[in-house]
N, C-alpha and C. Protein backbone atom coordinates (compact mmCIF):
# COMPACT_ATOMS: atom_id res chain seq x y z
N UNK A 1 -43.71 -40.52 9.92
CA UNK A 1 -44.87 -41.16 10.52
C UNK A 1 -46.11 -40.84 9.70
N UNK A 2 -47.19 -41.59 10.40
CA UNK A 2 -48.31 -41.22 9.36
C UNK A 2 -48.78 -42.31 8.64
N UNK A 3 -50.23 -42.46 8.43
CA UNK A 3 -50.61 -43.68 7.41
C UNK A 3 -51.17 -43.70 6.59
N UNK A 4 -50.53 -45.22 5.59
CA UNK A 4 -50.79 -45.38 4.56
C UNK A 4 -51.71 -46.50 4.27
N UNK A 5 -52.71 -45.89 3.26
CA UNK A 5 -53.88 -46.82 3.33
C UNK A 5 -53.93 -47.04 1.56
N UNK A 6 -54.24 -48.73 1.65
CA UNK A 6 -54.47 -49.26 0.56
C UNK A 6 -55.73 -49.62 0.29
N UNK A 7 -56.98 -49.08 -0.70
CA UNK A 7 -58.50 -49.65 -0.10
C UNK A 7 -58.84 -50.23 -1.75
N UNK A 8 -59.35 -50.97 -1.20
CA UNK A 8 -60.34 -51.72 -3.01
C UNK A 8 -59.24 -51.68 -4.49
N UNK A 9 -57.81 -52.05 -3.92
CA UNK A 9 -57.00 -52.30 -5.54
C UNK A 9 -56.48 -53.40 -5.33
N UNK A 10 -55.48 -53.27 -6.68
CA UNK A 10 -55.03 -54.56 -7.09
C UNK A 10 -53.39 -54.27 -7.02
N UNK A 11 -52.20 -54.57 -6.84
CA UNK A 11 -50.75 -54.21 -6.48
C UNK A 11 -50.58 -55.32 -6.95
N UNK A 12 -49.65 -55.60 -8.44
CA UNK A 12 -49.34 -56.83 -8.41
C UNK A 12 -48.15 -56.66 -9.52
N UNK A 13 -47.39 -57.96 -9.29
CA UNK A 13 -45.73 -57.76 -10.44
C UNK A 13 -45.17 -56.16 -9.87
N UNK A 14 -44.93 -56.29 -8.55
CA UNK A 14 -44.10 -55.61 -8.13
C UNK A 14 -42.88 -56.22 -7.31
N UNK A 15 -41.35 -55.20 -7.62
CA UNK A 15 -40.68 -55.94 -7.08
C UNK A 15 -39.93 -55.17 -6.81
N UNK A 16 -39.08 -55.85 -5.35
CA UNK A 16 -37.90 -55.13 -4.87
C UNK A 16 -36.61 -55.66 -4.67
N UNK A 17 -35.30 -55.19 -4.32
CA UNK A 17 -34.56 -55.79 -4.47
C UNK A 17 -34.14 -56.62 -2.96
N UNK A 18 -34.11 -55.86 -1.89
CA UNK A 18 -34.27 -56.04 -0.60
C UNK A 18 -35.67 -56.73 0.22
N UNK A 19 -36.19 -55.74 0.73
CA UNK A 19 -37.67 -55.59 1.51
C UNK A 19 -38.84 -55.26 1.16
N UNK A 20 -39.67 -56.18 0.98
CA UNK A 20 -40.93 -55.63 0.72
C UNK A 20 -41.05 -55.34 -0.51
N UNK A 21 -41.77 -56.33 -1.77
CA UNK A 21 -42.01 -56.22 -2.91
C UNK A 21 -43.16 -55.48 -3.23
N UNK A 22 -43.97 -55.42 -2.16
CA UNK A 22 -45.35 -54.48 -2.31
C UNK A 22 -45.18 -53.08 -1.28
N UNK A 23 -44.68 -53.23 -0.52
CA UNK A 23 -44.99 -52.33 0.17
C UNK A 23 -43.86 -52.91 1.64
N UNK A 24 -43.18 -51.82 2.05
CA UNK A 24 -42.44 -51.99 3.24
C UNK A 24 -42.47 -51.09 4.26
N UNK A 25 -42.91 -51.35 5.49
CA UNK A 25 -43.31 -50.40 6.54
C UNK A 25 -42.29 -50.12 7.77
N UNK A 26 -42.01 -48.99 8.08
CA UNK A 26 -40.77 -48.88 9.57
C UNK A 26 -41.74 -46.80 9.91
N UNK A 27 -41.68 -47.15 11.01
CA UNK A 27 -42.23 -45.88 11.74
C UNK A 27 -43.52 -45.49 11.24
N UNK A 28 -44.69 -46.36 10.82
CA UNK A 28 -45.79 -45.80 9.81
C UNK A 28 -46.77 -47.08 9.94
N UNK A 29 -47.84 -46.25 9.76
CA UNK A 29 -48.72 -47.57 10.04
C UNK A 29 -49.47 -48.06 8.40
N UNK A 30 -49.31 -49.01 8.23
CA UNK A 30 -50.19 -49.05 6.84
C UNK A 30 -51.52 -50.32 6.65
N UNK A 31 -52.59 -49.77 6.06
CA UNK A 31 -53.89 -50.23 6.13
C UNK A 31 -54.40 -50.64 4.99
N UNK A 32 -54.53 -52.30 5.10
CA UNK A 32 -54.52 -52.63 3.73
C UNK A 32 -56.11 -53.00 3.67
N UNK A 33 -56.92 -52.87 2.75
CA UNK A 33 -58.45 -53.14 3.14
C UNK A 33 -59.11 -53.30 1.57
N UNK A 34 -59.30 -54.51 1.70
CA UNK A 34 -60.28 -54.90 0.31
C UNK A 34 -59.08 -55.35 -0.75
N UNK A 35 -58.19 -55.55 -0.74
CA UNK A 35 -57.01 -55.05 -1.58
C UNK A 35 -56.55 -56.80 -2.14
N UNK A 36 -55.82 -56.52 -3.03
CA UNK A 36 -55.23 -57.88 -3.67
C UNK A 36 -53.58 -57.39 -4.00
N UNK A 37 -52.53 -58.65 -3.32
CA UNK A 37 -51.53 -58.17 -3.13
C UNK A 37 -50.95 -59.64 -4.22
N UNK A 38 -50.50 -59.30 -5.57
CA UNK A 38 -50.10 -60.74 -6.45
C UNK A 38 -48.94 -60.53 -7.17
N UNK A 39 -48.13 -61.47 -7.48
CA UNK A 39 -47.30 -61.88 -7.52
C UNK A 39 -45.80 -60.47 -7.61
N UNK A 40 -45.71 -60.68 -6.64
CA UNK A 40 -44.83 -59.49 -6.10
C UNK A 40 -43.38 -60.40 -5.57
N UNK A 41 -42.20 -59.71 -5.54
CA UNK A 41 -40.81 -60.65 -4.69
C UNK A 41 -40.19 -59.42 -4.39
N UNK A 42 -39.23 -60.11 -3.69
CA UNK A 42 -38.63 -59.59 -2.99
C UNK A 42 -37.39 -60.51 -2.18
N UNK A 43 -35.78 -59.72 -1.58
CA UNK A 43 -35.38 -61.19 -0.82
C UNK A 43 -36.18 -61.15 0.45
N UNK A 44 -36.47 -60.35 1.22
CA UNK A 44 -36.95 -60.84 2.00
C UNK A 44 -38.78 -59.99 2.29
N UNK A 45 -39.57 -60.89 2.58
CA UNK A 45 -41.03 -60.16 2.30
C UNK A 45 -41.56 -59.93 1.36
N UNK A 46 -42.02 -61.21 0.31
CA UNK A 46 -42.21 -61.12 -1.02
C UNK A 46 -43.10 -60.12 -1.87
N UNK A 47 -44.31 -59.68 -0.55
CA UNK A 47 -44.76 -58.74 -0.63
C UNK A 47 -45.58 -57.64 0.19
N UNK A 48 -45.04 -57.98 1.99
CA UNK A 48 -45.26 -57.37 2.96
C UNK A 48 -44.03 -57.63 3.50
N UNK A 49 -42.88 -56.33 3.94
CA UNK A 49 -42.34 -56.26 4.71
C UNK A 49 -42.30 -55.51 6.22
N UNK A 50 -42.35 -55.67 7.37
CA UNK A 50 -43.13 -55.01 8.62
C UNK A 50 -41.64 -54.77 9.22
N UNK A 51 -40.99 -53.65 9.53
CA UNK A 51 -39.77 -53.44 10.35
C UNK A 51 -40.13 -52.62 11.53
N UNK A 52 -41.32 -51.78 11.52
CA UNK A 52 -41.56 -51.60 12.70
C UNK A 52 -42.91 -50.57 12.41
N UNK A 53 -43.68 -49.81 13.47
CA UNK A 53 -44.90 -49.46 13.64
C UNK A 53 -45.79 -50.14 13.05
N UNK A 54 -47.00 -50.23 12.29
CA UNK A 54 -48.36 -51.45 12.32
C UNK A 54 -48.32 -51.42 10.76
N UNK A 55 -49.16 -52.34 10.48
CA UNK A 55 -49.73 -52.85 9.25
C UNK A 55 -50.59 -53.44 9.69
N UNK A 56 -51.84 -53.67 8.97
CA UNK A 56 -53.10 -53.85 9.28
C UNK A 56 -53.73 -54.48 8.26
N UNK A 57 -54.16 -55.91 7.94
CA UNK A 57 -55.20 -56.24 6.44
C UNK A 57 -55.45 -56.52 7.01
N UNK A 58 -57.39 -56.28 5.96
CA UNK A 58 -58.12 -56.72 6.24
C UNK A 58 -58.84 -56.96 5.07
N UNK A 59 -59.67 -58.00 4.96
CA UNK A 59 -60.40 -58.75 3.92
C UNK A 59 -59.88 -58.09 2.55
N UNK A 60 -58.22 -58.38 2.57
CA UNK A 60 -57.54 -58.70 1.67
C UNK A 60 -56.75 -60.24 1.40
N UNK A 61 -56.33 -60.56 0.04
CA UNK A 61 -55.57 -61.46 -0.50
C UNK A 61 -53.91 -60.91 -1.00
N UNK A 62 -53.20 -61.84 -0.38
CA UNK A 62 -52.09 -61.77 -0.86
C UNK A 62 -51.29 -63.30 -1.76
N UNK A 63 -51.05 -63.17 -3.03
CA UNK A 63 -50.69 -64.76 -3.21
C UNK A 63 -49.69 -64.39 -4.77
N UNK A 64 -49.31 -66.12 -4.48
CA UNK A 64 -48.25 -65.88 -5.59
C UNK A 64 -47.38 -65.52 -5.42
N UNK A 65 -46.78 -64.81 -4.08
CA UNK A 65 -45.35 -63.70 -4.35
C UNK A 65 -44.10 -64.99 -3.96
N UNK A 66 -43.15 -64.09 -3.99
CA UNK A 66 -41.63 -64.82 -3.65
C UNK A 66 -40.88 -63.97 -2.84
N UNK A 67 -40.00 -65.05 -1.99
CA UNK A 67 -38.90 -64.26 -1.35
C UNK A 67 -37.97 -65.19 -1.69
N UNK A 68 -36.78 -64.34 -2.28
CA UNK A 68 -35.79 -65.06 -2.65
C UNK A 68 -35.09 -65.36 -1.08
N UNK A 69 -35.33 -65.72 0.01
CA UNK A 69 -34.73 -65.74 1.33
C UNK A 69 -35.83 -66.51 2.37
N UNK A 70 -36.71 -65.02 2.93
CA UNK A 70 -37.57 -65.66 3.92
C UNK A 70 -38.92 -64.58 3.82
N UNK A 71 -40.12 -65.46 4.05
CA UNK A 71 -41.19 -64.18 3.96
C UNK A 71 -41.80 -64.43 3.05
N UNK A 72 -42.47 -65.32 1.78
CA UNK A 72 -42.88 -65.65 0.95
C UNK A 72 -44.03 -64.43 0.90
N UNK A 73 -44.86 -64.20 1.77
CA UNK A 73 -46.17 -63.24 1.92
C UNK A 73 -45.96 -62.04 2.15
N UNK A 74 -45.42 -62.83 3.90
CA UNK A 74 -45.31 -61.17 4.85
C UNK A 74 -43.71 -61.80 5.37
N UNK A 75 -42.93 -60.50 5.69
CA UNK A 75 -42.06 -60.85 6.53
C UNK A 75 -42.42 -59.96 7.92
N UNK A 76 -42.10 -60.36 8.83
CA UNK A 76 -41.92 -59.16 10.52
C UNK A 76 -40.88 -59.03 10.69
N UNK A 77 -40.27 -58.12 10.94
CA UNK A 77 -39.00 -57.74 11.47
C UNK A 77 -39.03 -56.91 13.12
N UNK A 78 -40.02 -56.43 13.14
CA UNK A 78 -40.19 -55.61 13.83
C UNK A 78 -41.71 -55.38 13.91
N UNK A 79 -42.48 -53.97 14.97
CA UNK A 79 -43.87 -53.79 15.27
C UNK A 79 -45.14 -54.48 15.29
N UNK A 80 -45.81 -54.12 14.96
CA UNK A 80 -47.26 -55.15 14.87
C UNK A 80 -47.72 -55.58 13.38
N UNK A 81 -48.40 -56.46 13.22
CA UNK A 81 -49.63 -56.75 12.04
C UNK A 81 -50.38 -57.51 12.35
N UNK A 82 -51.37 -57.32 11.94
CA UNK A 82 -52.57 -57.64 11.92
C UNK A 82 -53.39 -58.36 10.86
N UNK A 83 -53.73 -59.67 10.62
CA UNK A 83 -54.60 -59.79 9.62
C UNK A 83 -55.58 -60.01 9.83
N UNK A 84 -56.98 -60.05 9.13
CA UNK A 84 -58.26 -60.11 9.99
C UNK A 84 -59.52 -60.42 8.95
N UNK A 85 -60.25 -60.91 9.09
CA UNK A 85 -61.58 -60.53 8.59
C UNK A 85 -61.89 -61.39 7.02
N UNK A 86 -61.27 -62.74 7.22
CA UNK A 86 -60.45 -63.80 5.88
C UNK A 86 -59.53 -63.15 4.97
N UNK A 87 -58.86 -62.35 5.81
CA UNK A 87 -57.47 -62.00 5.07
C UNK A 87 -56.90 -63.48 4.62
N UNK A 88 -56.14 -63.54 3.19
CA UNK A 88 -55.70 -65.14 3.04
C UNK A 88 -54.18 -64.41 2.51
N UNK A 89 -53.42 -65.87 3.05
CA UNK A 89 -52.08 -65.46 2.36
C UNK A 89 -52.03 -66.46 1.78
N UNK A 90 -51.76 -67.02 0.20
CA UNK A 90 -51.84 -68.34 -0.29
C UNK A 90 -51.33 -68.41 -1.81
N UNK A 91 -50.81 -69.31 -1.66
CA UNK A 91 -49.44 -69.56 -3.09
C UNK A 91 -48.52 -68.89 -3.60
N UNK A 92 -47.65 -68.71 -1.71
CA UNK A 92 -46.58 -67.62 -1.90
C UNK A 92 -45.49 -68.71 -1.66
N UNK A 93 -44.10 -68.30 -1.84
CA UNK A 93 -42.71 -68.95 -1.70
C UNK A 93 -41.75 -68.37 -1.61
N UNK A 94 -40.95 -69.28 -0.18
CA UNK A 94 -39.62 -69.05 -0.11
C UNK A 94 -38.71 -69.66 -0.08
N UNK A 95 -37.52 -69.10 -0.17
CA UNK A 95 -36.41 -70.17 -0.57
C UNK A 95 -35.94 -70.62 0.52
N UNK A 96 -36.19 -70.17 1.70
CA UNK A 96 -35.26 -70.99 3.10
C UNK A 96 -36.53 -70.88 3.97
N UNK A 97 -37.12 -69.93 4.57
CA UNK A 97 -38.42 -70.40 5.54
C UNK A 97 -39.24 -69.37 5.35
N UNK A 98 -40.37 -69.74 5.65
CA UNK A 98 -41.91 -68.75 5.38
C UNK A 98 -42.43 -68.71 4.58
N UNK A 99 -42.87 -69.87 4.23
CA UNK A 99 -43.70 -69.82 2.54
C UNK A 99 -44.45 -68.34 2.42
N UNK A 100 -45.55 -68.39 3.40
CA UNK A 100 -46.24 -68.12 3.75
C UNK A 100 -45.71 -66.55 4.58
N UNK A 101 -45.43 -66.49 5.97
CA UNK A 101 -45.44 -65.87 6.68
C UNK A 101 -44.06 -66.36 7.44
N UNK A 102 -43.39 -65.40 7.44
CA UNK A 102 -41.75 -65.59 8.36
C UNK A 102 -42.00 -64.55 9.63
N UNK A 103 -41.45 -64.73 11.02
CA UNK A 103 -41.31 -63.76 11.89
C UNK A 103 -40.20 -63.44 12.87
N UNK A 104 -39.26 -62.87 12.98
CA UNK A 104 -37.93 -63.25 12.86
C UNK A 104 -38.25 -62.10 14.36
N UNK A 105 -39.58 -60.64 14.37
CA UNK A 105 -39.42 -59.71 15.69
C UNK A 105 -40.99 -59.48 15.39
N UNK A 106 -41.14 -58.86 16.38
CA UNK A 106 -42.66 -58.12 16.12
C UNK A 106 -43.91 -59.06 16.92
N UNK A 107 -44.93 -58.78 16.36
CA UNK A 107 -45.75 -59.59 16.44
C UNK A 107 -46.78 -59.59 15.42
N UNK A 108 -47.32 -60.51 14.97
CA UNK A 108 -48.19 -61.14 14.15
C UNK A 108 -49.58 -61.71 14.42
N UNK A 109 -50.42 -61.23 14.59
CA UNK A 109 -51.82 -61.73 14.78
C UNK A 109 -52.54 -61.62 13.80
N UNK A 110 -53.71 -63.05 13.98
CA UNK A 110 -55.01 -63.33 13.23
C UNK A 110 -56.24 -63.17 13.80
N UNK A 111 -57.12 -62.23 13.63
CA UNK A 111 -58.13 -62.20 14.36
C UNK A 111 -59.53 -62.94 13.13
N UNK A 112 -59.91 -64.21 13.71
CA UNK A 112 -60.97 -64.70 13.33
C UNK A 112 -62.20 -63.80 12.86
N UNK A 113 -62.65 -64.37 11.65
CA UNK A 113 -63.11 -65.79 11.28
C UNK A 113 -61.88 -65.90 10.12
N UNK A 114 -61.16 -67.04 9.91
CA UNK A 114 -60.26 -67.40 9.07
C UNK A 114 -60.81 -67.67 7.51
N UNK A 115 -60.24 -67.56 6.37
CA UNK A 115 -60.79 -67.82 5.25
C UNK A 115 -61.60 -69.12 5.32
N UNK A 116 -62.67 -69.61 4.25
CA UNK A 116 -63.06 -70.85 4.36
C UNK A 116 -62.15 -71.78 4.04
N UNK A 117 -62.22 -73.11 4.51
CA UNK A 117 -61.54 -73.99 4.43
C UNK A 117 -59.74 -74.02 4.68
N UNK A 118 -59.98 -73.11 5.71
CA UNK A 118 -58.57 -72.77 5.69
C UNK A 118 -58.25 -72.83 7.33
N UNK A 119 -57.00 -72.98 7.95
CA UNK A 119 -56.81 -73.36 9.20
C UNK A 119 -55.09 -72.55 9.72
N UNK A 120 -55.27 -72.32 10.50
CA UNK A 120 -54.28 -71.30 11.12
C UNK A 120 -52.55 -72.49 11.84
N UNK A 121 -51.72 -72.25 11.18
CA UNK A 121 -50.77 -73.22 11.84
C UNK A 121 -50.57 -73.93 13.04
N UNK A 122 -51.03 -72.76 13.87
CA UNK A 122 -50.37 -72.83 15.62
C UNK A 122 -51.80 -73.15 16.13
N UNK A 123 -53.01 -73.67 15.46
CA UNK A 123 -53.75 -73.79 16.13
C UNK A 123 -54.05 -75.43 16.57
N UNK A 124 -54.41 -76.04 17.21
CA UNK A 124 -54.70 -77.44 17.24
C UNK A 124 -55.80 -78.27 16.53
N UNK A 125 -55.31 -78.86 15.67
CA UNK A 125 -56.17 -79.90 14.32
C UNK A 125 -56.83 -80.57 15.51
N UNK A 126 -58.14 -80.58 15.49
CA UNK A 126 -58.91 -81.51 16.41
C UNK A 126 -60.15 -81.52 15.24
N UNK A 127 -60.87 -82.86 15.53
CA UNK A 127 -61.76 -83.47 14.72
C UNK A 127 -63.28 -83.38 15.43
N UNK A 128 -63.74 -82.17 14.89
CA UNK A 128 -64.89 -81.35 15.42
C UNK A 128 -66.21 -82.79 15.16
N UNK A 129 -67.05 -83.16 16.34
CA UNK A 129 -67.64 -84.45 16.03
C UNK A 129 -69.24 -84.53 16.08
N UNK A 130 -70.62 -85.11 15.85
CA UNK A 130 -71.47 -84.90 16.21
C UNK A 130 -71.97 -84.99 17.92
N UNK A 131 -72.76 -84.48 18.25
CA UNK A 131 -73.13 -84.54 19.81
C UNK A 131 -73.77 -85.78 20.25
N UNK A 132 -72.90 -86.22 21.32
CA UNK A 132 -73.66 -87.39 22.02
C UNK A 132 -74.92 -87.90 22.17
N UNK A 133 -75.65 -88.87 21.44
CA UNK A 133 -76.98 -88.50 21.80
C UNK A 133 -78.10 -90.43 21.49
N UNK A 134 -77.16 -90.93 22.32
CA UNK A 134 -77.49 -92.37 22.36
C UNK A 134 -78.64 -92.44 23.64
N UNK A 135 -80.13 -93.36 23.10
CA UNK A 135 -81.02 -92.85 23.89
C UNK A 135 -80.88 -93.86 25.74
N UNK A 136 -81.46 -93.45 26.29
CA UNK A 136 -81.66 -93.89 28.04
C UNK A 136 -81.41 -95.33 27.74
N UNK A 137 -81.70 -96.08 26.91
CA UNK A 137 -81.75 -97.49 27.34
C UNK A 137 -80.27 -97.67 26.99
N UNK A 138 -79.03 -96.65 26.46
CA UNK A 138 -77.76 -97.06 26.28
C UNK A 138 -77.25 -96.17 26.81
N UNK A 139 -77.18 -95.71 28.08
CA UNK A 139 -76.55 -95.12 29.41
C UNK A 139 -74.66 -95.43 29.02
N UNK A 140 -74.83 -96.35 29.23
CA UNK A 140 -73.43 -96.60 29.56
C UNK A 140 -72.37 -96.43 27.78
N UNK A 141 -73.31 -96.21 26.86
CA UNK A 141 -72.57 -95.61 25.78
C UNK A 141 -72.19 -94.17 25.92
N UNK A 142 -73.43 -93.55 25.90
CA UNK A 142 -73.99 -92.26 26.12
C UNK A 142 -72.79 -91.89 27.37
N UNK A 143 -72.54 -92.20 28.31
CA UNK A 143 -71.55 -91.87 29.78
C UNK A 143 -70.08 -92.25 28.68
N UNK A 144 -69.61 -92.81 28.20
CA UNK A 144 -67.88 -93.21 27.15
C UNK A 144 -68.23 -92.39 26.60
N UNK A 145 -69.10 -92.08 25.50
CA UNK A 145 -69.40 -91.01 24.87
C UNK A 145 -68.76 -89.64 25.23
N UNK A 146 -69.22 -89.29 26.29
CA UNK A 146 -69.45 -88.04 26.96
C UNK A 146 -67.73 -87.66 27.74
N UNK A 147 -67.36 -88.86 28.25
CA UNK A 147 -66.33 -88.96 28.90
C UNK A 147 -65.27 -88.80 28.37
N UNK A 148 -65.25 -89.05 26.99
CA UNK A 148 -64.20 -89.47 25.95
C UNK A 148 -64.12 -88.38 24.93
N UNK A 149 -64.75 -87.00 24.48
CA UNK A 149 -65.14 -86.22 23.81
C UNK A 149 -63.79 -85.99 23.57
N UNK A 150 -62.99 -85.15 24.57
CA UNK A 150 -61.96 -84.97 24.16
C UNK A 150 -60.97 -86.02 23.41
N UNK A 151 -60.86 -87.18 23.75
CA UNK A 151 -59.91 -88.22 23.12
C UNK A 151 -60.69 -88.35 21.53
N UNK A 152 -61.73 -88.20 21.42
CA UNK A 152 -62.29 -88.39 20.11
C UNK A 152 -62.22 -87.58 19.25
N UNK A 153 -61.80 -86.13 19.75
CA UNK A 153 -61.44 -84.74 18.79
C UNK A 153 -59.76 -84.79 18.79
N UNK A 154 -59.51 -85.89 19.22
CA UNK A 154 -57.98 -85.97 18.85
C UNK A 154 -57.83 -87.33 18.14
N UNK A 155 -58.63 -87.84 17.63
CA UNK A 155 -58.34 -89.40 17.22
C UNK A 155 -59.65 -89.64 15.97
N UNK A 156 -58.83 -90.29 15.03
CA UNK A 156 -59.59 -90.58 13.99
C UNK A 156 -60.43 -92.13 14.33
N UNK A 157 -60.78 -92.50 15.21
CA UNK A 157 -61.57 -93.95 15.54
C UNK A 157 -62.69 -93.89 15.29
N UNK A 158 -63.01 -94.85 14.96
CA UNK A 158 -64.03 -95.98 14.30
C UNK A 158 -65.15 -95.35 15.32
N UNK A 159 -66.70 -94.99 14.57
CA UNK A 159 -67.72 -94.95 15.14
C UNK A 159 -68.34 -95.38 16.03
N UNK A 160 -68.54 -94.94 17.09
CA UNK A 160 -69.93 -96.07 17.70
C UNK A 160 -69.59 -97.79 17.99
N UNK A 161 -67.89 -97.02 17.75
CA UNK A 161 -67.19 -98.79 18.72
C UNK A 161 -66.60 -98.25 20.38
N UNK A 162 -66.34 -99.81 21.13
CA UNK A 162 -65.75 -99.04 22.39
C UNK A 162 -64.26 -99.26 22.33
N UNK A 163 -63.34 -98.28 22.69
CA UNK A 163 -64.11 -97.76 24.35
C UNK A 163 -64.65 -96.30 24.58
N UNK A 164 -64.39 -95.71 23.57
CA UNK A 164 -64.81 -94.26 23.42
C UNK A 164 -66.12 -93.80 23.20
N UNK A 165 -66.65 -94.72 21.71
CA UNK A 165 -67.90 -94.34 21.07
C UNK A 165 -68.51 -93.21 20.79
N UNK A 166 -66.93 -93.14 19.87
CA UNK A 166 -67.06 -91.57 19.19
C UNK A 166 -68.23 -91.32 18.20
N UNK A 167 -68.70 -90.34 18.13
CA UNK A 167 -69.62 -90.08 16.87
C UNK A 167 -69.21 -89.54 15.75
N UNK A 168 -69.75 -89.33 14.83
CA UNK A 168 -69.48 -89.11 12.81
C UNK A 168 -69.14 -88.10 13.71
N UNK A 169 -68.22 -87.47 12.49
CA UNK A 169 -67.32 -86.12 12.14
C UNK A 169 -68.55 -85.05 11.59
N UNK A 170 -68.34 -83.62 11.89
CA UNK A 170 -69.55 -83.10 11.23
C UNK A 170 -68.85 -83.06 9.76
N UNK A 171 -69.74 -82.33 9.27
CA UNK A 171 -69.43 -81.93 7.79
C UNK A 171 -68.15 -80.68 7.78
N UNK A 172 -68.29 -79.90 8.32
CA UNK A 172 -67.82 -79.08 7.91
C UNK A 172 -66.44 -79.11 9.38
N UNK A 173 -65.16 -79.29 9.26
CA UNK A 173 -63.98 -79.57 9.94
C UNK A 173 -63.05 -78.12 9.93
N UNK A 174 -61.86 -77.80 11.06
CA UNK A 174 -61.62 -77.03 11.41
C UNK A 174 -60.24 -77.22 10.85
N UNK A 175 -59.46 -78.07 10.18
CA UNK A 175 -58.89 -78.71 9.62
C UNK A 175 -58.73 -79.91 8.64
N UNK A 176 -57.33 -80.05 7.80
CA UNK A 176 -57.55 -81.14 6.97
C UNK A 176 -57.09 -82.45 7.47
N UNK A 177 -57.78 -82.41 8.26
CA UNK A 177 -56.83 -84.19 9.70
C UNK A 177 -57.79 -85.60 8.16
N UNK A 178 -58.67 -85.34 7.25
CA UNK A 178 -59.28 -86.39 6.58
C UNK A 178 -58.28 -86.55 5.63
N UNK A 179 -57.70 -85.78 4.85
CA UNK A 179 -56.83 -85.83 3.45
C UNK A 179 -55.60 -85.94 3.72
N UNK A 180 -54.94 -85.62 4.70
CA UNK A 180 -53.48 -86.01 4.75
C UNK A 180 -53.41 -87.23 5.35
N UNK A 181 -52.60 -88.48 5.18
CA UNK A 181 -52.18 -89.28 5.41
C UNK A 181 -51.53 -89.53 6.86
N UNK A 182 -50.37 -88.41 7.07
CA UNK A 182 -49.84 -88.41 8.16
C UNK A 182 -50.49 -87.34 9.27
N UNK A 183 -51.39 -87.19 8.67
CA UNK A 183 -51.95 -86.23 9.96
C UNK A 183 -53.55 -87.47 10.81
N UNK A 184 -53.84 -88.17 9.60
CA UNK A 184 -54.70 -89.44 9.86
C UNK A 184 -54.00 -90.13 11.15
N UNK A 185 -52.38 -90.39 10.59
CA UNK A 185 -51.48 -91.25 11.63
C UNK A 185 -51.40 -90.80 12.99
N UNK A 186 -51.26 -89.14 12.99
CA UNK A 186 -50.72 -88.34 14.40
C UNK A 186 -52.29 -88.17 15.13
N UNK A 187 -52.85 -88.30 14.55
CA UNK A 187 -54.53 -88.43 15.40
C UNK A 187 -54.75 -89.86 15.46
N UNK A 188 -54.59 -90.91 15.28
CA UNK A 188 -54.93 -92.14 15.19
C UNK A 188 -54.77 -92.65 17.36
N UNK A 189 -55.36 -93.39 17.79
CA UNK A 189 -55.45 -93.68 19.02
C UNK A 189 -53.94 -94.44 19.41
């Protein structure tokens, strides 16, 4: 038992044959902070493997790694982790599931604010919009407007037509529902 803390380095072209190309945790808590975790493999947990007690990043990067199996990033097997504080996991790979992040036991949490431009799987792509604000003499826009908010953060429709009379998209989106094609389709009315 006991923990292991990783603060302000770089861990990278490391590899294992099993678990955890960077680092593999069971009965121990380990604390990753400021840190850069690159191109590391492994078969399973290309370069976080979690089998049991905690792991913890925070406003670290992990990218590039491989799992020849499952776990491209992180694998869970077991205990807690934690990522937090724009921890990013990004341009990792695996050969059967978890590019990214596999979780097979354990648990896995993200505690916000997420990297920029970046969006959490399990969360719901909705199309963040400007605020209602059609003046008194267009009541009955202003009321669809208002009524319809929700159907309009799920649907890519046409401006300031009815029956909704959704408003512009802001600038800055909680997802990529504009650039994918089929995600245009699965929001479409």
């Amino acid at each position: 038992s006991g923990a292991v803390s990783i603060t302000s380095s770089n861990v990278s072209s490391c590899s294992a044959k099993y678990y955890g190309g960077a680092t593999y945790t069971a009965d121990t808590d380990l604390i990753v902070t400021d840190s850069t975790m690159s191109g590391c493999n492994a078969w399973r947990g290309g370069a976080v493997y979690v089998r049991s007690g905690s792991a913890s990043l925070a406003r670290s990067t992990i990218s590039n790694c491989i799992a020849s199996e499952s776990g491209g990033g992180l694998y869970s097997a077991g205990g807690s982790t934690a990522l937090s504080d724009g921890t990013l996991i990004s341009g990792c790979t695996a050969e059967e599931e978890g590019s990214s992040i596999f979780i097979l036991a354990g648990e896995v949490s993200y505690a916000l604010p997420a990297p920029a431009g970046r969006w959490l799987p399990n969360a719901r792509c909705e199309v963040y919009r400007e605020a209602c604000s059609y003046p008194s003499n267009q009541a009955a826009k202003q009321g669809a407007c208002l009524e319809h908010r929700d159907d309009c953060a799920l649907a890519v429709a046409a401006v300031d037509q009815p029956p909704w009379y959704c408003q512009n998209p802001t600038f800055v989106q909680a997802c990529n529902w504009n650039r994918r094609a089929e995600a245009r389709q699965a929001l479409s009315p």
